[in-house]
PDB file of N, CA and C in Angstrom:
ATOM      1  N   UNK A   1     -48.426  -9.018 -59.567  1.00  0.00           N
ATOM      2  CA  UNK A   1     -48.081  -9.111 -60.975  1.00  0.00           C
ATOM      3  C   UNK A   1     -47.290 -10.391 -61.194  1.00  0.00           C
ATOM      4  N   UNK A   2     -47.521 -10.898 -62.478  1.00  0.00           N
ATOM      5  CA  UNK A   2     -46.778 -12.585 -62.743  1.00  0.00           C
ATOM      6  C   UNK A   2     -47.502 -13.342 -61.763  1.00  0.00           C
ATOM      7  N   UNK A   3     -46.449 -14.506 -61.550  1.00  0.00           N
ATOM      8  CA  UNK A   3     -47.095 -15.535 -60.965  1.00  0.00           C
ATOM      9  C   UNK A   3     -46.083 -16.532 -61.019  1.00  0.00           C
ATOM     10  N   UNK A   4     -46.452 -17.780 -60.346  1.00  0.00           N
ATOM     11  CA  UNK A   4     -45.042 -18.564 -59.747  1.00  0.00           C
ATOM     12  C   UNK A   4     -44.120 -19.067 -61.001  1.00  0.00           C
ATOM     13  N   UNK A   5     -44.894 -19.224 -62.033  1.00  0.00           N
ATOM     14  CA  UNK A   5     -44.084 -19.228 -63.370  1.00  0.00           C
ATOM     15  C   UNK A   5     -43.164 -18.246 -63.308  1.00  0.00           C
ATOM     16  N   UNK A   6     -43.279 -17.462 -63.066  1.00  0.00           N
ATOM     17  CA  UNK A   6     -41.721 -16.279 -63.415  1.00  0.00           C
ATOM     18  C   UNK A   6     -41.197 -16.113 -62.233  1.00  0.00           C
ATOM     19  N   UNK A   7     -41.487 -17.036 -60.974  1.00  0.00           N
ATOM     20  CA  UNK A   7     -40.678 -17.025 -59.890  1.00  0.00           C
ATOM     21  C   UNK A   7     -39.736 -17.870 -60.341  1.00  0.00           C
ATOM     22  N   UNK A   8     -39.378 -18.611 -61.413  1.00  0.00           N
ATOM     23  CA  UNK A   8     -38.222 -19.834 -62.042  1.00  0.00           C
ATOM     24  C   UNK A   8     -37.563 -18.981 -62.777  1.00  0.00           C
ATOM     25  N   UNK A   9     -36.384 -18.671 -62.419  1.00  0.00           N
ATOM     26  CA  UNK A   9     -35.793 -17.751 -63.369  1.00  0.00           C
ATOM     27  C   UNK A   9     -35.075 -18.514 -64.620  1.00  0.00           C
ATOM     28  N   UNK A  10     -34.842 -19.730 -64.527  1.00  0.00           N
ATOM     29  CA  UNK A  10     -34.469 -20.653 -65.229  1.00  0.00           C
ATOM     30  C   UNK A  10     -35.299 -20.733 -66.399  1.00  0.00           C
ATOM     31  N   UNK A  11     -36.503 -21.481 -66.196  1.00  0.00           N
ATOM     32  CA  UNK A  11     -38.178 -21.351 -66.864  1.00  0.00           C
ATOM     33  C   UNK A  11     -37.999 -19.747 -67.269  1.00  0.00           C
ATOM     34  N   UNK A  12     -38.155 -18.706 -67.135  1.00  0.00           N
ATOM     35  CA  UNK A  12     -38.743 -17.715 -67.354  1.00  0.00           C
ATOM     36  C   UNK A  12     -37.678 -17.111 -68.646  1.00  0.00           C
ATOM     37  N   UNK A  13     -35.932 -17.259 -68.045  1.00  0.00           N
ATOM     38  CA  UNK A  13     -35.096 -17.196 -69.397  1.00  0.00           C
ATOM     39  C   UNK A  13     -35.076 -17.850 -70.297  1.00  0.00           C
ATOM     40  N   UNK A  14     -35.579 -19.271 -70.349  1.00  0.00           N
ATOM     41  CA  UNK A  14     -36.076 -20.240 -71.486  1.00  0.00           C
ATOM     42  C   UNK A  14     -37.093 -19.706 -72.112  1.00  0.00           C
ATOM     43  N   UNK A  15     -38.206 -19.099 -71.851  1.00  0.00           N
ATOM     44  CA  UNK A  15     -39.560 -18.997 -72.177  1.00  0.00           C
ATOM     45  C   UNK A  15     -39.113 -17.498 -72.869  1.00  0.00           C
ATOM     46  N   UNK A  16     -38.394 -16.531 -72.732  1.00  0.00           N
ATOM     47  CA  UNK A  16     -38.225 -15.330 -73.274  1.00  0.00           C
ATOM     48  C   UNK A  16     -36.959 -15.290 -74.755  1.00  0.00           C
ATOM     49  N   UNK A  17     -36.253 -16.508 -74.485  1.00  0.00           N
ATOM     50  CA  UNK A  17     -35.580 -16.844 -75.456  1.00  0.00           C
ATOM     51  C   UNK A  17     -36.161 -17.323 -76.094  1.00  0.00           C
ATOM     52  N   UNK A  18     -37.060 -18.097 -76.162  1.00  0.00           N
ATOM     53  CA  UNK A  18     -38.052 -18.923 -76.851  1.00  0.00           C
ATOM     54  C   UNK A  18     -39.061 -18.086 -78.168  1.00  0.00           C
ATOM     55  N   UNK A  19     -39.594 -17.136 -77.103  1.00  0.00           N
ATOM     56  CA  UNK A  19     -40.700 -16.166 -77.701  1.00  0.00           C
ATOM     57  C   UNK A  19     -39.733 -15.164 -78.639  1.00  0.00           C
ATOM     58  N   UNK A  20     -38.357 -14.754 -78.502  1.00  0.00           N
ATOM     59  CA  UNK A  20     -38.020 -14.003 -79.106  1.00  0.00           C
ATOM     60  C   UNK A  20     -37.664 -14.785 -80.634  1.00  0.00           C
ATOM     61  N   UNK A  21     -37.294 -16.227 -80.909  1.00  0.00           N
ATOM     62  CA  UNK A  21     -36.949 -16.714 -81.718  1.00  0.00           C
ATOM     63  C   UNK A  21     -38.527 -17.138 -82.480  1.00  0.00           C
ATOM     64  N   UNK A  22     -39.120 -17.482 -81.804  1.00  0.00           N
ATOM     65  CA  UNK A  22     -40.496 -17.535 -82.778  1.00  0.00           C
ATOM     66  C   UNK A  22     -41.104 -16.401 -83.205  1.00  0.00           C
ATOM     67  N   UNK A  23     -41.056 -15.269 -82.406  1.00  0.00           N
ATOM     68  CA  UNK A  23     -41.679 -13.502 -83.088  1.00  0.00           C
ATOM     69  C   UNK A  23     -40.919 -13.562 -84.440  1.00  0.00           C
ATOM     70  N   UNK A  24     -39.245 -13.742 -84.124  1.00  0.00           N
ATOM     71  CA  UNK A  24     -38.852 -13.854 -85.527  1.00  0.00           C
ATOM     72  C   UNK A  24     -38.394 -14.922 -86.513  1.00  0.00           C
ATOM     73  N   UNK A  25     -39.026 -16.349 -86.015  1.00  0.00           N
ATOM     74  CA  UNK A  25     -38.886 -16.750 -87.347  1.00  0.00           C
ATOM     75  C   UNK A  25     -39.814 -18.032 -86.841  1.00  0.00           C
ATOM     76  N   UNK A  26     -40.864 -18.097 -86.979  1.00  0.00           N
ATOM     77  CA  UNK A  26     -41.917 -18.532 -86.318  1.00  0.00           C
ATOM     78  C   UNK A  26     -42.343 -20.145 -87.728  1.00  0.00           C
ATOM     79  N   UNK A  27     -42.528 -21.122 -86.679  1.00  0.00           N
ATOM     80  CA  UNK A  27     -42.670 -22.506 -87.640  1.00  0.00           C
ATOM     81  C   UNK A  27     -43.638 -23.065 -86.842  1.00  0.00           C
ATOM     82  N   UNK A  28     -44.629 -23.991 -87.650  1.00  0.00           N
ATOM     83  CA  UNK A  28     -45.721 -24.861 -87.377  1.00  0.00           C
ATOM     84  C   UNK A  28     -45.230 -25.823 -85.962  1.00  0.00           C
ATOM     85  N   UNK A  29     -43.631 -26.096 -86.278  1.00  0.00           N
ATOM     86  CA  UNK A  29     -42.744 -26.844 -85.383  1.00  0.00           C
ATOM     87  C   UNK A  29     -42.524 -26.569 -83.731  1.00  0.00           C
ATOM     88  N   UNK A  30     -42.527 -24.992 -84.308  1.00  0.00           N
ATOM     89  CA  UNK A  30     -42.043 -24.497 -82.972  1.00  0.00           C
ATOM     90  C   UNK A  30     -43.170 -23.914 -82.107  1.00  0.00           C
ATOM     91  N   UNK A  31     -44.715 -23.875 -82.812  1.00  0.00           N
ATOM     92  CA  UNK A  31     -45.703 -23.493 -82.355  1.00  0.00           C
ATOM     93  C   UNK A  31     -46.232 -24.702 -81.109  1.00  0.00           C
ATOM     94  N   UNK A  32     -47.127 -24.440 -80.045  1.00  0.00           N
ATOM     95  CA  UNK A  32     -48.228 -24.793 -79.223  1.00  0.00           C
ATOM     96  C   UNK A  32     -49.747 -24.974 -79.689  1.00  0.00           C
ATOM     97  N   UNK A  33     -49.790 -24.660 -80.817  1.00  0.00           N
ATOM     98  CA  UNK A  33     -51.811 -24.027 -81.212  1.00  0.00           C
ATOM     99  C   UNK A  33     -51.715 -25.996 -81.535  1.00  0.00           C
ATOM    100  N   UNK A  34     -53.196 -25.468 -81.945  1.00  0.00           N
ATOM    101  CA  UNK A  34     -53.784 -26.989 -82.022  1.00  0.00           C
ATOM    102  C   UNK A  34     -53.866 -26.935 -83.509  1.00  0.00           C
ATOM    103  N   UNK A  35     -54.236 -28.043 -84.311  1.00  0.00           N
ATOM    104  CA  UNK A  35     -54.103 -28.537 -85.251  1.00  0.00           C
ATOM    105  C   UNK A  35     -55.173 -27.030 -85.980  1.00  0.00           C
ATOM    106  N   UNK A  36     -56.285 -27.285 -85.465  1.00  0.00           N
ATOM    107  CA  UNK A  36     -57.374 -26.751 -85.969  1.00  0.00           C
ATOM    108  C   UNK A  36     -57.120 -24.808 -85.918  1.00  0.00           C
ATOM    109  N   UNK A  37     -55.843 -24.696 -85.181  1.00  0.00           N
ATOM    110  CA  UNK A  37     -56.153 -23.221 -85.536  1.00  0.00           C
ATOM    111  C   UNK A  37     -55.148 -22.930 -86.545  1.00  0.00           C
ATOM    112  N   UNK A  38     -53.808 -23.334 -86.477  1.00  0.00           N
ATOM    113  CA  UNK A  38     -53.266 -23.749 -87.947  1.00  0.00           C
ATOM    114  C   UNK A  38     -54.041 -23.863 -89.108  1.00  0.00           C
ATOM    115  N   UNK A  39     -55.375 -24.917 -89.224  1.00  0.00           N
ATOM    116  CA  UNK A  39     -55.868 -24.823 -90.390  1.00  0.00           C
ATOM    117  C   UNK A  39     -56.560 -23.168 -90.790  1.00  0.00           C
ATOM    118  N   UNK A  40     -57.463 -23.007 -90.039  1.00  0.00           N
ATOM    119  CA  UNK A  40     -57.588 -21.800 -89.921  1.00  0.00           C
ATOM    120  C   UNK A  40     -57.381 -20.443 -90.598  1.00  0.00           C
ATOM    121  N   UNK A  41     -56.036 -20.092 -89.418  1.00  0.00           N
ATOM    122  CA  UNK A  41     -55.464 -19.049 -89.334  1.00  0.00           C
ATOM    123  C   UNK A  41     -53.727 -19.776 -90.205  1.00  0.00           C
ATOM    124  N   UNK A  42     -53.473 -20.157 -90.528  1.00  0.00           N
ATOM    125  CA  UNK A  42     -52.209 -20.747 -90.490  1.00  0.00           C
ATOM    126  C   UNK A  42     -50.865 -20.406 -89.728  1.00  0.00           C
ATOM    127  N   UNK A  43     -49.712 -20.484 -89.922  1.00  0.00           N
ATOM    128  CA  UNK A  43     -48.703 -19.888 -88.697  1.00  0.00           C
ATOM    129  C   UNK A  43     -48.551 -18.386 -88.594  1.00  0.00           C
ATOM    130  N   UNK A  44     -48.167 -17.915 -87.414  1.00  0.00           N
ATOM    131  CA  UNK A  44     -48.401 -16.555 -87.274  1.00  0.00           C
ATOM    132  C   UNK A  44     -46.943 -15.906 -88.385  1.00  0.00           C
ATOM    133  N   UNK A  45     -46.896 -14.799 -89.026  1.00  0.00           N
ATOM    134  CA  UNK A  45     -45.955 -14.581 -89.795  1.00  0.00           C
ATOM    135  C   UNK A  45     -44.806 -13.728 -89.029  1.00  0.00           C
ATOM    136  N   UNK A  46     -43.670 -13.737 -89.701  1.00  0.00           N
ATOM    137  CA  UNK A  46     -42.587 -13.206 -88.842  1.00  0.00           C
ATOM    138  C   UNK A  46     -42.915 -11.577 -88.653  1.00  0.00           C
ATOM    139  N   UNK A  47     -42.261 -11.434 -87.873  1.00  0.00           N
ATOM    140  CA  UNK A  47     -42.304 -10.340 -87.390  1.00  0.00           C
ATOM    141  C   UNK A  47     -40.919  -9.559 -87.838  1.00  0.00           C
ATOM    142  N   UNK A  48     -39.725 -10.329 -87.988  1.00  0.00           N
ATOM    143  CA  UNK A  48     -38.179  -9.904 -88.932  1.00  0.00           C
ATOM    144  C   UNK A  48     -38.443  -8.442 -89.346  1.00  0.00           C
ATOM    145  N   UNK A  49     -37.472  -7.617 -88.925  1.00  0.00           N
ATOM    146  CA  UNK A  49     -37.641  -6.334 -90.072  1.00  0.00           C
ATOM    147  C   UNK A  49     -39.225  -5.208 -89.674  1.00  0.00           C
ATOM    148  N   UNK A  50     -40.034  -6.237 -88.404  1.00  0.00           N
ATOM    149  CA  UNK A  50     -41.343  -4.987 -88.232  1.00  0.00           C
ATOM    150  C   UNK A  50     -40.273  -5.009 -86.940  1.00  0.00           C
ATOM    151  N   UNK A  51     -39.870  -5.572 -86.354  1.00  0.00           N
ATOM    152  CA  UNK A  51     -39.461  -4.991 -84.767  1.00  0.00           C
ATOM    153  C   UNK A  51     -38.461  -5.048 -84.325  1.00  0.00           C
ATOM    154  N   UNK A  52     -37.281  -4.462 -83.746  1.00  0.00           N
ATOM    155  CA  UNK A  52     -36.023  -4.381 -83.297  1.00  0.00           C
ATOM    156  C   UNK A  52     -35.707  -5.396 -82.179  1.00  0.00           C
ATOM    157  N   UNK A  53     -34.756  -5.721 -82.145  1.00  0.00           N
ATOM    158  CA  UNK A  53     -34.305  -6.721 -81.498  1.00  0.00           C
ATOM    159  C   UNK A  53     -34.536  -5.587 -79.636  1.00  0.00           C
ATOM    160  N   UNK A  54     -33.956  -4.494 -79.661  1.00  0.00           N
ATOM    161  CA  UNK A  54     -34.037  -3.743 -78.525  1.00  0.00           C
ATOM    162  C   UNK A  54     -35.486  -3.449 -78.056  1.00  0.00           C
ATOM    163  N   UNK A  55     -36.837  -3.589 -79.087  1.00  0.00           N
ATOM    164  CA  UNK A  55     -37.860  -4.036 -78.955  1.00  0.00           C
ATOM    165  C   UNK A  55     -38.389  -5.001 -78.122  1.00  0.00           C
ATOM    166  N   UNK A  56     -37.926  -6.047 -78.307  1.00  0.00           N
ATOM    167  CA  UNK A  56     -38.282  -7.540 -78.102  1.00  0.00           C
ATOM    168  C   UNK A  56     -37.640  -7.735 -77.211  1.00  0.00           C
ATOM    169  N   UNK A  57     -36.457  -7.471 -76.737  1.00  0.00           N
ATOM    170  CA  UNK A  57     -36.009  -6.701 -75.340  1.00  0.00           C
ATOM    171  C   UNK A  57     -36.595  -6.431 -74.258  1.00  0.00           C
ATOM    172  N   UNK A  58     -37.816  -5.396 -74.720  1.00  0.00           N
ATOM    173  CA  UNK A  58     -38.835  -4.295 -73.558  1.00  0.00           C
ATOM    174  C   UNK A  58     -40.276  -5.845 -73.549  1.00  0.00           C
ATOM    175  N   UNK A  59     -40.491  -6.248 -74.797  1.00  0.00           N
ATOM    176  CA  UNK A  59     -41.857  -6.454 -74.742  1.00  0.00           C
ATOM    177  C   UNK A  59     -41.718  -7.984 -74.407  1.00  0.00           C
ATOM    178  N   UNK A  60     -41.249  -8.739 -75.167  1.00  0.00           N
ATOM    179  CA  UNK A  60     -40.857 -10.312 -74.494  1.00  0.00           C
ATOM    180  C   UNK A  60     -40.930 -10.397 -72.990  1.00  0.00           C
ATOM    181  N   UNK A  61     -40.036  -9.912 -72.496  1.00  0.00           N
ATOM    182  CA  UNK A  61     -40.341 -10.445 -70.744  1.00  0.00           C
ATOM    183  C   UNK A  61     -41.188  -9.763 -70.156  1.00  0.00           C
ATOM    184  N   UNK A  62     -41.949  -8.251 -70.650  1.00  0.00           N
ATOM    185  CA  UNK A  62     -43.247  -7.847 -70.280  1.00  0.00           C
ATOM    186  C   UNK A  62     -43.933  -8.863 -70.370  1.00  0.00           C
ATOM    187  N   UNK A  63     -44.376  -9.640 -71.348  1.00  0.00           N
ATOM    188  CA  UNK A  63     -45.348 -10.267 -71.627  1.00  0.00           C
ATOM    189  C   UNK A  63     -45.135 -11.857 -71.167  1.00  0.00           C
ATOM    190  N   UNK A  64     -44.206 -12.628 -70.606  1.00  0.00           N
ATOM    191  CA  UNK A  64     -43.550 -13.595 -69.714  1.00  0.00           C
ATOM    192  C   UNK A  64     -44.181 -13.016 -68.316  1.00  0.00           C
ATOM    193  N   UNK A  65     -43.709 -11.713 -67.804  1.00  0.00           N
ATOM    194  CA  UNK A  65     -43.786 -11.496 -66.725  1.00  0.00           C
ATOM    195  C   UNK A  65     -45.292 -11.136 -66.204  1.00  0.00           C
ATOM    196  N   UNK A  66     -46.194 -10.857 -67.360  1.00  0.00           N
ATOM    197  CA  UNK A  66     -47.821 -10.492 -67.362  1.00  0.00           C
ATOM    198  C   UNK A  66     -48.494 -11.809 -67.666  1.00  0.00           C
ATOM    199  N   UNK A  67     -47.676 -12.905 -67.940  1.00  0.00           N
ATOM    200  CA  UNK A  67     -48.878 -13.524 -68.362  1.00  0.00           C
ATOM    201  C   UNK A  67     -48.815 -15.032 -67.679  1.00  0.00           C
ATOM    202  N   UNK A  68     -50.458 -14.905 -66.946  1.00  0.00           N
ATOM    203  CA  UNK A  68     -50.590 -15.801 -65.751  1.00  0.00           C
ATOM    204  C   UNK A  68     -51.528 -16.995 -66.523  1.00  0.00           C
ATOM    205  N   UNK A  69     -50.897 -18.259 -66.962  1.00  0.00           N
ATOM    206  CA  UNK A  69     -52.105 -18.563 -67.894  1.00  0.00           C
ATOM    207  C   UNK A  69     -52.973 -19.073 -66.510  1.00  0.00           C
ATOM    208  N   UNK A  70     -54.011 -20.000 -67.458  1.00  0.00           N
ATOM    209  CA  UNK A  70     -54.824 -20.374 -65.914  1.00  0.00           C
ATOM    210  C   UNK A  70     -55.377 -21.621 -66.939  1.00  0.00           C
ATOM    211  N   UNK A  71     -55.656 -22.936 -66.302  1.00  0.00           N
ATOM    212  CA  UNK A  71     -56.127 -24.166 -66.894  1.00  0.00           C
ATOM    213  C   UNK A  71     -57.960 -23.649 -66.304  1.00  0.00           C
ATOM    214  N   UNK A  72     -58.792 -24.550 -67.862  1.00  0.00           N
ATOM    215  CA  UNK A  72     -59.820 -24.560 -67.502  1.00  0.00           C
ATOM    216  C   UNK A  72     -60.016 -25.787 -67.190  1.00  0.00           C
ATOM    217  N   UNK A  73     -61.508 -26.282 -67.339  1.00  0.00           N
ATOM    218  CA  UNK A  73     -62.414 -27.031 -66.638  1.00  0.00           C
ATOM    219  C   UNK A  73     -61.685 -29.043 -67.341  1.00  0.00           C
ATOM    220  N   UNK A  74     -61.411 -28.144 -68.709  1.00  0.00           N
ATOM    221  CA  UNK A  74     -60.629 -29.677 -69.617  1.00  0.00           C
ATOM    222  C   UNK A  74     -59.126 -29.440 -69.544  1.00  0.00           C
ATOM    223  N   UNK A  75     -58.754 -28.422 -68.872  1.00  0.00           N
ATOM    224  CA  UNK A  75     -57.101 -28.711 -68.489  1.00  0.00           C
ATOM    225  C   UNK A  75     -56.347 -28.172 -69.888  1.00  0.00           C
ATOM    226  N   UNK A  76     -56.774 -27.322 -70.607  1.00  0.00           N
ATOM    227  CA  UNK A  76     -56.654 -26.589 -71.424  1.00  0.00           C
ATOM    228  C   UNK A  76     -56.472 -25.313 -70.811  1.00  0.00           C
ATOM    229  N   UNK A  77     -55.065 -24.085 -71.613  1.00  0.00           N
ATOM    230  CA  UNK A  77     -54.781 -23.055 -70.513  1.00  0.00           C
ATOM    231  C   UNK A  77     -55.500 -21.847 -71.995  1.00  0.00           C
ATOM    232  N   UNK A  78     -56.008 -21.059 -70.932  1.00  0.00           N
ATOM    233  CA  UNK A  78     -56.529 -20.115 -71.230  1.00  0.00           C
ATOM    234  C   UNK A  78     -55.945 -18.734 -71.212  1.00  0.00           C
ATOM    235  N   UNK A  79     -55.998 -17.497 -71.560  1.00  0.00           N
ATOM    236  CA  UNK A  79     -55.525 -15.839 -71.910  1.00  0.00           C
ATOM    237  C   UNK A  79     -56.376 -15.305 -71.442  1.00  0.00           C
ATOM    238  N   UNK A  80     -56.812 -14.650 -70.527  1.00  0.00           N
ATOM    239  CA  UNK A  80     -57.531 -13.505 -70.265  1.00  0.00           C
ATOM    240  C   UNK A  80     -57.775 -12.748 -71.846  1.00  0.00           C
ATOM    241  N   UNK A  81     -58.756 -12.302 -71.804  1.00  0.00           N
ATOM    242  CA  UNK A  81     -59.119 -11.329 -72.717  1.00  0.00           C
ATOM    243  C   UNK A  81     -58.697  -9.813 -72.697  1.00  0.00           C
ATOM    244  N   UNK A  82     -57.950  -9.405 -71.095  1.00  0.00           N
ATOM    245  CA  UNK A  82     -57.337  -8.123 -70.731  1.00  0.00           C
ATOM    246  C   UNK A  82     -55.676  -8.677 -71.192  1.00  0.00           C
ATOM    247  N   UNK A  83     -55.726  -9.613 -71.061  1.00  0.00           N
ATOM    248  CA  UNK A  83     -53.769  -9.639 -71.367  1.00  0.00           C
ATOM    249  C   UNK A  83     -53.893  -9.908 -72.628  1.00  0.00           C
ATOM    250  N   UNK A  84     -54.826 -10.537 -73.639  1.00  0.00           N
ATOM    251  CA  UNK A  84     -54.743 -10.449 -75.028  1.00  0.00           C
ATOM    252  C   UNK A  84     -54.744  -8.867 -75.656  1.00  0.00           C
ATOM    253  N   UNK A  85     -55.851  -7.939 -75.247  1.00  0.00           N
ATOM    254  CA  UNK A  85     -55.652  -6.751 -75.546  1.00  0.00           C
ATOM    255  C   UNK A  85     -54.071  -6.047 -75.348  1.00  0.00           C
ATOM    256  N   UNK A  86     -53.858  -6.237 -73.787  1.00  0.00           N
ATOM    257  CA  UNK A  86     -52.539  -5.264 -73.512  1.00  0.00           C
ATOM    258  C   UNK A  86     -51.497  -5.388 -74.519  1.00  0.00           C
ATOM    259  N   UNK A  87     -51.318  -7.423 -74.924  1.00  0.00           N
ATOM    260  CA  UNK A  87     -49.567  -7.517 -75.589  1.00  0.00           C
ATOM    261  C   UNK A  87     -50.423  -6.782 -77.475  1.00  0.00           C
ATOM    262  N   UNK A  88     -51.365  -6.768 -77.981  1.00  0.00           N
ATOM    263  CA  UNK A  88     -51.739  -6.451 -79.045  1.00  0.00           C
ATOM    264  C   UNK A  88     -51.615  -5.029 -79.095  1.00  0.00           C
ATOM    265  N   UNK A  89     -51.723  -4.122 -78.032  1.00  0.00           N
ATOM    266  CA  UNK A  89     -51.982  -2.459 -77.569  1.00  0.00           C
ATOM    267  C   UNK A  89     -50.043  -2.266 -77.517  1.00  0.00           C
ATOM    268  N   UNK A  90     -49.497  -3.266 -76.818  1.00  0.00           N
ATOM    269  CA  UNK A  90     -47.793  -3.157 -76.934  1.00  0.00           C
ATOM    270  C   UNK A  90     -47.162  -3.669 -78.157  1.00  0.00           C
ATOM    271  N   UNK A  91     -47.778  -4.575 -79.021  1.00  0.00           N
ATOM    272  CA  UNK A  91     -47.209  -4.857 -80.183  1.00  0.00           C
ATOM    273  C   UNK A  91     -47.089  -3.439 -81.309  1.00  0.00           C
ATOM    274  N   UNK A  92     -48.849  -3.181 -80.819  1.00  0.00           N
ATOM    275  CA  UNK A  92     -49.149  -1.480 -81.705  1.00  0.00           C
ATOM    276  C   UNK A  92     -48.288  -0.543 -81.573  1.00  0.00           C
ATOM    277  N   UNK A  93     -47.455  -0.598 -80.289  1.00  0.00           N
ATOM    278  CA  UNK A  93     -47.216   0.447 -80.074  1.00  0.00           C
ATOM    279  C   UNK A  93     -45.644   0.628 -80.960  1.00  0.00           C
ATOM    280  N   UNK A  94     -45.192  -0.444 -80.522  1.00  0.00           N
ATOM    281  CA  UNK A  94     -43.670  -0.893 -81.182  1.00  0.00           C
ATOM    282  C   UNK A  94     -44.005  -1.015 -82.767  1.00  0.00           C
ATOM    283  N   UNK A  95     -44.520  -1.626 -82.695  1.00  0.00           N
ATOM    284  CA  UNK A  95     -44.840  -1.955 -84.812  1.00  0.00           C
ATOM    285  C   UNK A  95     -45.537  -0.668 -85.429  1.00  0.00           C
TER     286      UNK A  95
END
């Protein structure tokens, strides 16, 4: 489970502080997506007020600690399609 990314505990408390401040108050700024999914979809909306801070607690470093990205063929990192389901099946469950 995980992967050498969350062997950095340094990296891994950055990355969970990180995710908890964008779930709730999430900016074009503070996003990774590419131009084109912004146009799209535009920024993901807050989450404020759907989920408890003692929430984001349980599910933030679940989802740090589950998620192994992996670079493809253009060095672009990719999601499994099983870890996209799980954090959406744990968001359900909390929201």
């Amino acid at each position: 489970m995980g992967s050498d990314f969350c062997n950095n505990t340094e990296l891994r408390a950055l990355s969970i502080e990180f995710l908890k401040d964008y779930i709730n108050e999430p900016t074009r700024a503070k996003g990774y997506c590419e131009d084109m999914s912004y146009n799209k979809f535009g920024k993901m909306p807050s989450l404020k007020g759907f989920i408890k801070k003692s929430e984001l607690d349980i599910v933030v470093p679940w989802v740090i600690d589950n998620f192994s990205p992996k670079k493809d063929k253009d060095g672009k990192y990719k999601v499994s399609s099983k870890i996209k389901y799980k954090v959406i099946l744990l968001l359900y469950i909390f929201i």
